[in-house]
N, C-alpha and C. Protein backbone atom coordinates (compact mmCIF):
# COMPACT_ATOMS: atom_id res chain seq x y z
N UNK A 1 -3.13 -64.22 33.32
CA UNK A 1 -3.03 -63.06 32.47
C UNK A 1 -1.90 -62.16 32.97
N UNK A 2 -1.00 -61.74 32.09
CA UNK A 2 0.13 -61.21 32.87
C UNK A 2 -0.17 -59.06 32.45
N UNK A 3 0.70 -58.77 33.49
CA UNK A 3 0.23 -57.44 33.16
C UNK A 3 1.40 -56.34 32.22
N UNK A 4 0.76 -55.92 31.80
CA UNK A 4 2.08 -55.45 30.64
C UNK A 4 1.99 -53.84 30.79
N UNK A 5 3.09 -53.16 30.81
CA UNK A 5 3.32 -51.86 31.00
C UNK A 5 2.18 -51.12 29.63
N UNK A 6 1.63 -50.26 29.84
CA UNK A 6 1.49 -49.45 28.13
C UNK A 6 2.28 -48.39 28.35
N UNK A 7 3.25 -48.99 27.13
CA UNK A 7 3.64 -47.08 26.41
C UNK A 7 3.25 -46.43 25.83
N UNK A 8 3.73 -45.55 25.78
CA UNK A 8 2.97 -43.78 25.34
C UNK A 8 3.80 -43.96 23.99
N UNK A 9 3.11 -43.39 23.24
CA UNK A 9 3.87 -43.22 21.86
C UNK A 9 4.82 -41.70 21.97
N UNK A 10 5.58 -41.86 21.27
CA UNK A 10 6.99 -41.00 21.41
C UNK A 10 6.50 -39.03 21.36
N UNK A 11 5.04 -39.33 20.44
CA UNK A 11 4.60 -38.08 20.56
C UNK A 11 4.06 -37.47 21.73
N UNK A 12 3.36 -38.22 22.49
CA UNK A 12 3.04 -38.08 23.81
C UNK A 12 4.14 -37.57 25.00
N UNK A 13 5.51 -38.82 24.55
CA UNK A 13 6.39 -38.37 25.15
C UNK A 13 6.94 -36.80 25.60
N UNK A 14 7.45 -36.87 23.64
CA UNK A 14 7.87 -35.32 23.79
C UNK A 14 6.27 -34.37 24.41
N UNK A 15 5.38 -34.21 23.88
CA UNK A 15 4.80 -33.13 24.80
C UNK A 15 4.87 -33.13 25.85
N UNK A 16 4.92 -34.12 26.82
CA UNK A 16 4.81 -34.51 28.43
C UNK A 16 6.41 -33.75 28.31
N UNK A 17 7.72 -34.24 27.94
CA UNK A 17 9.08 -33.39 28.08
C UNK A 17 8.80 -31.77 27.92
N UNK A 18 8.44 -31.24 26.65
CA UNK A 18 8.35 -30.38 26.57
C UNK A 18 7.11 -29.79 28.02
N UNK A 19 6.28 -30.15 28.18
CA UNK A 19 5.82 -29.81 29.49
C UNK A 19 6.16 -29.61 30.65
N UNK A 20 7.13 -30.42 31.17
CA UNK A 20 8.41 -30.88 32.20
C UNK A 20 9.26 -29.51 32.15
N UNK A 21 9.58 -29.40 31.22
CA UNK A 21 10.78 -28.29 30.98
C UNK A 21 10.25 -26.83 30.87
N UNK A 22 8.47 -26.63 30.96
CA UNK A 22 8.06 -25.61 30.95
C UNK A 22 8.14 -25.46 32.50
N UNK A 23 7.94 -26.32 33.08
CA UNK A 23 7.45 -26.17 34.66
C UNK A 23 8.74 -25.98 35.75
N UNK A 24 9.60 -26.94 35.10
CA UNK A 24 10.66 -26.84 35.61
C UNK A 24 11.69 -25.70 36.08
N UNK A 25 11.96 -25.05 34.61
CA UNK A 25 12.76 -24.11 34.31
C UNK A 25 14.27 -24.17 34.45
N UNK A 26 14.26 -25.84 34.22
CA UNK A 26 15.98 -25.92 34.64
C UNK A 26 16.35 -26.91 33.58
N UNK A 27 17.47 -27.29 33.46
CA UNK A 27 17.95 -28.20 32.48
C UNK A 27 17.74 -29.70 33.09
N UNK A 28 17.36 -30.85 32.61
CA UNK A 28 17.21 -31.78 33.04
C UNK A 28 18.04 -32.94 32.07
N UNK A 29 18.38 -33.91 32.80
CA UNK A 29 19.15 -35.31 31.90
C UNK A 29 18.32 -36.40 31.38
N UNK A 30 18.62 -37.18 30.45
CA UNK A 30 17.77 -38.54 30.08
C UNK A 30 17.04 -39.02 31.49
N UNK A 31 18.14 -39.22 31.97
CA UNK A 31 17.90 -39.99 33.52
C UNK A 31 16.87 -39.39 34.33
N UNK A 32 16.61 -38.25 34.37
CA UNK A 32 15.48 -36.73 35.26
C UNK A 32 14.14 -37.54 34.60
N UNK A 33 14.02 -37.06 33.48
CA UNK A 33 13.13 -37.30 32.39
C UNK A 33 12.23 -38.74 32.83
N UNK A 34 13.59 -39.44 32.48
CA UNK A 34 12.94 -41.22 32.64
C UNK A 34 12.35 -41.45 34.30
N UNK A 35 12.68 -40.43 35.74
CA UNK A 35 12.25 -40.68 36.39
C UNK A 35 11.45 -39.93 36.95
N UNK A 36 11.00 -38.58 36.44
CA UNK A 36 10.17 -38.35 36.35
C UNK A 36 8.27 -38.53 35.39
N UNK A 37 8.65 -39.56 34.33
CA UNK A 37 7.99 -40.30 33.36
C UNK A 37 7.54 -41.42 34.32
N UNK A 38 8.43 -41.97 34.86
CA UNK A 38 8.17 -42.80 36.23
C UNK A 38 7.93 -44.54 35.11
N UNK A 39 8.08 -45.03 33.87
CA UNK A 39 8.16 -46.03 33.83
C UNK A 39 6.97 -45.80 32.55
N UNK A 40 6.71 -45.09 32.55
CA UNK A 40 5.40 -44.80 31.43
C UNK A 40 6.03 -45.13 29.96
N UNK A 41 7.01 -44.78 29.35
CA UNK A 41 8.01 -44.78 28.45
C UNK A 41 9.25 -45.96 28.78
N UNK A 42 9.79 -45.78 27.68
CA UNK A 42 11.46 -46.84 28.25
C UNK A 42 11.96 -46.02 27.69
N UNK A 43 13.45 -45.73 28.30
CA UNK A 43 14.85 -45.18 28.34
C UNK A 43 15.18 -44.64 26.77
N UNK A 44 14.89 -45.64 25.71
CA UNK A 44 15.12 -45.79 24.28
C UNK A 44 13.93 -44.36 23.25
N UNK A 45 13.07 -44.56 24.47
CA UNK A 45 11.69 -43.43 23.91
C UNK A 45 12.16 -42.23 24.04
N UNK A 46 12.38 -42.22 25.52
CA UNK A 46 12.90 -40.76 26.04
C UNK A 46 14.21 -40.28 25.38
N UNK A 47 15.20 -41.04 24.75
CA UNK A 47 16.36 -40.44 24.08
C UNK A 47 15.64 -39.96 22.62
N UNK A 48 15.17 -41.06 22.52
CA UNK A 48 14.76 -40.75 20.71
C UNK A 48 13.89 -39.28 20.58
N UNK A 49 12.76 -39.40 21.79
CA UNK A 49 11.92 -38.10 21.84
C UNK A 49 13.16 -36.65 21.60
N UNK A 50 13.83 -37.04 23.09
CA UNK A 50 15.34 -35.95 22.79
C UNK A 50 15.53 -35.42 21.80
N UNK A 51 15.99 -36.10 21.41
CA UNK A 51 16.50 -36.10 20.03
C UNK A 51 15.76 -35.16 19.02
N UNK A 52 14.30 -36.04 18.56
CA UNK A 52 13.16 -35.33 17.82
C UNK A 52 13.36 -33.87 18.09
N UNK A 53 12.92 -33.49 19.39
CA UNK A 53 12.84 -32.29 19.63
C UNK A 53 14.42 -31.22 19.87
N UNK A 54 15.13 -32.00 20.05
CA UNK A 54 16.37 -31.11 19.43
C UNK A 54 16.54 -30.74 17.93
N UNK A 55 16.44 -32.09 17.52
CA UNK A 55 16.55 -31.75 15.78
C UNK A 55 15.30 -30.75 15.66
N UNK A 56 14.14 -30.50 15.76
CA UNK A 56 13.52 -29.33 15.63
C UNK A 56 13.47 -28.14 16.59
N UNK A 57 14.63 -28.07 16.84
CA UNK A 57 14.97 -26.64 17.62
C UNK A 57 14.29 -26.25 18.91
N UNK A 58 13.06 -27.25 19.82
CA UNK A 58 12.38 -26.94 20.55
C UNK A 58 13.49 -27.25 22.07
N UNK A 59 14.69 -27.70 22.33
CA UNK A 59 15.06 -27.82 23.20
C UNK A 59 16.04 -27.88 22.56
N UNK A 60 17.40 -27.31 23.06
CA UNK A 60 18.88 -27.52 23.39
C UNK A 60 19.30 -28.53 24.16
N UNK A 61 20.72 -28.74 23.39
CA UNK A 61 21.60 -29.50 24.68
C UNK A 61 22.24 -29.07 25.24
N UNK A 62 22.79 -28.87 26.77
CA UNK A 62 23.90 -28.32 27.07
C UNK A 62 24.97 -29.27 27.66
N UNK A 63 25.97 -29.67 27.78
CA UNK A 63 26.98 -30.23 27.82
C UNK A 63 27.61 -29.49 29.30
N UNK A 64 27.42 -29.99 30.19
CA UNK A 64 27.64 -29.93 31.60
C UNK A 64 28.70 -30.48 32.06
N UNK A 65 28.72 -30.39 33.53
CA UNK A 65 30.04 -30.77 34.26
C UNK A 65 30.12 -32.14 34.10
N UNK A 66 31.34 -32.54 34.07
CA UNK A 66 31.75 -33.91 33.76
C UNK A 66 31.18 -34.93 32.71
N UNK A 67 31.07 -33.74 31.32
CA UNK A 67 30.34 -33.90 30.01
C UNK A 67 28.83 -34.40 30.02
N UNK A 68 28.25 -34.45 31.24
CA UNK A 68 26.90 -34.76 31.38
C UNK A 68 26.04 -34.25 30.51
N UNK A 69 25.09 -34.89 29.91
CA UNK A 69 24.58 -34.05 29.00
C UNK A 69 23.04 -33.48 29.75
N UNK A 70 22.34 -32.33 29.57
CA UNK A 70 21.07 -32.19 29.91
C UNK A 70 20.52 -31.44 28.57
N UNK A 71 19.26 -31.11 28.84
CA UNK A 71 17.96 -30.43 27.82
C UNK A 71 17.46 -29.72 28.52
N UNK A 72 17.19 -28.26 27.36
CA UNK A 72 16.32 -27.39 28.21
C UNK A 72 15.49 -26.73 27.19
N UNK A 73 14.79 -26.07 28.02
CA UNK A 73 13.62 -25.36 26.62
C UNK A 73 13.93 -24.28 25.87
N UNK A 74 13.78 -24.11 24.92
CA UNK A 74 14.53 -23.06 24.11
C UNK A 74 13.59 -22.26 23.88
N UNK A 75 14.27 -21.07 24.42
CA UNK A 75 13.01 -19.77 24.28
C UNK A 75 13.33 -18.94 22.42
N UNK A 76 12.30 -18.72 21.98
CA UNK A 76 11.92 -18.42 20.78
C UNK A 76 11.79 -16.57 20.96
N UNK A 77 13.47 -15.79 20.56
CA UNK A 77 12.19 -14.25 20.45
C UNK A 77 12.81 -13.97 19.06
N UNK A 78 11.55 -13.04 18.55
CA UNK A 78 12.35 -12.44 17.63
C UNK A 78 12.43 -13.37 16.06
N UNK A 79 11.82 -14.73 16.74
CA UNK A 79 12.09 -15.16 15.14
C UNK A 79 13.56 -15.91 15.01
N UNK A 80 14.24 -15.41 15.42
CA UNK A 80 15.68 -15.79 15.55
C UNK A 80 15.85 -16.74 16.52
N UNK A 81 16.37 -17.91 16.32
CA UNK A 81 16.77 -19.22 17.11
C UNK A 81 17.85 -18.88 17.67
N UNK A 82 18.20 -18.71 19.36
CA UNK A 82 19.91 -18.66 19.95
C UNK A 82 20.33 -19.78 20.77
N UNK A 83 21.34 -20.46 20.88
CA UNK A 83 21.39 -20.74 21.87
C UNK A 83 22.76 -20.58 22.55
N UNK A 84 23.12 -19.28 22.41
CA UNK A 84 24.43 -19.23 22.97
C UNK A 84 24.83 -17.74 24.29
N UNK A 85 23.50 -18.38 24.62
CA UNK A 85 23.35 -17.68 26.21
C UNK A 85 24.11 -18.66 27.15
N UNK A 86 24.45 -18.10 28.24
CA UNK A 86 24.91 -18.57 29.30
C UNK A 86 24.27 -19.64 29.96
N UNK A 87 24.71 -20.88 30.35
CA UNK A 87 23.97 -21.48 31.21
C UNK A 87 25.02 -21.33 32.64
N UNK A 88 24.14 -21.54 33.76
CA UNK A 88 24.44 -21.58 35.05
C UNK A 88 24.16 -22.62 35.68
N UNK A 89 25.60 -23.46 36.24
CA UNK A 89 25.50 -24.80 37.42
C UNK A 89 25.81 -24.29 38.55
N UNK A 90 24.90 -24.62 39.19
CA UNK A 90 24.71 -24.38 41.22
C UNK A 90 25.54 -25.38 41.42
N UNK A 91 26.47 -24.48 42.53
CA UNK A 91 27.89 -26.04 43.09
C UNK A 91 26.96 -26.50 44.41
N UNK A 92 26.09 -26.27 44.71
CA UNK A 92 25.01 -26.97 46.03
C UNK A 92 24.28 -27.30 45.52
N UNK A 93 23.31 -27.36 44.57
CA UNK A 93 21.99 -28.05 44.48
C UNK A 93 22.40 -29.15 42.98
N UNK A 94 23.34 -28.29 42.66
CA UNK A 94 23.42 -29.00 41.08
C UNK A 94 22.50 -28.88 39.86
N UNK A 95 21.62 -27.80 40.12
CA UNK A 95 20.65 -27.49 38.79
C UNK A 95 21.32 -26.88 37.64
N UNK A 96 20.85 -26.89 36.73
CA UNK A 96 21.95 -26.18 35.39
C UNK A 96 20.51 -24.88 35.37
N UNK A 97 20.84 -24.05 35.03
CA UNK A 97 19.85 -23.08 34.16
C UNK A 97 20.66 -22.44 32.93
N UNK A 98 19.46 -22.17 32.34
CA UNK A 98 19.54 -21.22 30.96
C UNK A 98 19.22 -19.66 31.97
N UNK A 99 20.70 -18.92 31.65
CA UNK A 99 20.22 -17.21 32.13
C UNK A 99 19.77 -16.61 30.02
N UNK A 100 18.77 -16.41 30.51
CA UNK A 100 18.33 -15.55 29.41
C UNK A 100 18.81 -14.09 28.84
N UNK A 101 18.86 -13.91 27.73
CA UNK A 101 19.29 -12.28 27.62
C UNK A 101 20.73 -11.96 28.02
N UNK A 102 21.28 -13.40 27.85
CA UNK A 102 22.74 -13.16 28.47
C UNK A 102 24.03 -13.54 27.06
N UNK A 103 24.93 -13.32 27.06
CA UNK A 103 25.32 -13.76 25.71
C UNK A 103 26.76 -13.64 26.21
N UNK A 104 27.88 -14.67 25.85
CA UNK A 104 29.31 -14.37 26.33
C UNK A 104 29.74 -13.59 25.15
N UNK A 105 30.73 -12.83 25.48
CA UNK A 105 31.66 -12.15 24.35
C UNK A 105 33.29 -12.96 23.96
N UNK A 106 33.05 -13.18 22.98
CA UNK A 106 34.21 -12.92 22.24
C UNK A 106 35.10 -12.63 21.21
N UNK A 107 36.50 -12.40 21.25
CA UNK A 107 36.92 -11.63 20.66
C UNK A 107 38.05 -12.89 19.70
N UNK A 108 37.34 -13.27 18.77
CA UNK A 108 38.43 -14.36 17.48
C UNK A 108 38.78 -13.92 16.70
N UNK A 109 39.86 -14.17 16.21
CA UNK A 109 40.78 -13.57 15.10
C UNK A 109 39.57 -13.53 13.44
N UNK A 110 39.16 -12.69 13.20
CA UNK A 110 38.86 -12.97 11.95
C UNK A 110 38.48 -14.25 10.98
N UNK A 111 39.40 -14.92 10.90
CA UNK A 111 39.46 -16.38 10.34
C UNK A 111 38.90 -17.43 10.62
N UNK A 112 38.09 -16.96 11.85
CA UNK A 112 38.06 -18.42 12.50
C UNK A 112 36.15 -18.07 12.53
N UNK A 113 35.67 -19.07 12.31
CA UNK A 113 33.79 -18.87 12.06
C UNK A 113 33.22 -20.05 13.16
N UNK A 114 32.47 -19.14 14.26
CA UNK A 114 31.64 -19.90 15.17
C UNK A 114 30.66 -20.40 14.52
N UNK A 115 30.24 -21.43 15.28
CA UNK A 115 29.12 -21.78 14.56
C UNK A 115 27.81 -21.98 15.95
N UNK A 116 29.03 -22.44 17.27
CA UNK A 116 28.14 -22.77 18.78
C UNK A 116 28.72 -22.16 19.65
N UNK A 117 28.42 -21.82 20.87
CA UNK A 117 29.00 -21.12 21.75
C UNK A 117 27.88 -22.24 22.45
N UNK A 118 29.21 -22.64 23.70
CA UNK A 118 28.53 -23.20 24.88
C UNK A 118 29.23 -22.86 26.25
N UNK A 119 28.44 -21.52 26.88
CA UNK A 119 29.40 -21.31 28.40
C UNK A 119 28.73 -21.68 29.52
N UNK A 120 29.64 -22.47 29.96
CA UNK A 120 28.98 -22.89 31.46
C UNK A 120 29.49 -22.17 32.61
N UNK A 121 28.96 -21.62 33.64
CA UNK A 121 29.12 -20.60 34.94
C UNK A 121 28.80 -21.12 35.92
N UNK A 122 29.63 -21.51 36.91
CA UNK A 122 29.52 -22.30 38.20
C UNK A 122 29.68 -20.93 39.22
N UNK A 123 28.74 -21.32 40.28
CA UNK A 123 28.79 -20.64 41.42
C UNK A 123 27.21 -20.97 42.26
N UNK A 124 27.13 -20.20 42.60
CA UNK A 124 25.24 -20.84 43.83
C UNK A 124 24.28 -19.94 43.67
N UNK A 125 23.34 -20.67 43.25
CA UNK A 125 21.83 -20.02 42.67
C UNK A 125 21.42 -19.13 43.28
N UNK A 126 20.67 -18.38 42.97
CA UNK A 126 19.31 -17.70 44.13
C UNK A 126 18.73 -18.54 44.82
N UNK A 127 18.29 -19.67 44.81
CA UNK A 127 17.81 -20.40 45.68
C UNK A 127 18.72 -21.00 46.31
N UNK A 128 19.79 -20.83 46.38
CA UNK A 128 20.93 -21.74 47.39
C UNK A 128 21.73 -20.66 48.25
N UNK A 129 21.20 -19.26 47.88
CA UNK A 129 21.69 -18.18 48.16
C UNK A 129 21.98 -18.22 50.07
């Protein structure tokens, strides 16, 4: 009798992610995810889950150093969906965070219509302090 992994169905997934990213409080990659899942899921689950829950606004992507991509939890105030707060990469530990309540400024000619703002801020965490 041979022994066969069980997977979790993709809904399971995402809540277990979305759980991850409550506890966490940092941005994490496919790769974080899949090894912290520890084998419960395959690679193909955990993107697709991604995904799901990006397309419904419950996590962002942020686009990191050396185009790496990670996910993080998207805080809800106000009714109003943002995600064009600051994130922060630690040059020692390498965590990404979402700083909250933070927003870059800028100044575009009229003509030109944002639609995303994505700023990334390198320097060393509070915890690497």
């Amino acid at each position: 009798m041979e022994n066969k992994v069980v997977r979790k169905r993709s809904s399971a997934v995402r809540n277990q992610i979305l759980e991850i990213l409550s506890e966490r409080k940092e941005a994490l990659s496919p790769k974080d995810f899949q090894d912290i899942l520890k084998g419960s899921c395959d690679r193909v689950t955990v993107y697709r889950a991604l995904d799901r829950l990006h397309e419904e606004g419950k996590i962002h992507k942020i686009t990191g150093v050396e185009n790496a991509i990670q996910y993080a939890l998207c805080n809800h105030c106000m009714d109003k969906h943002k995600h064009d707060h600051i994130h922060f990469n630690c040059v020692k530990c390498q965590k990404v965070s979402c700083i909250e309540n933070s927003e870059p400024t800028l100044n575009l000619p009229k003509e030109y219509q944002v639609q995303e703002i994505q700023c990334m801020v390198t320097g060393i965490c509070p915890d690497c302090k």
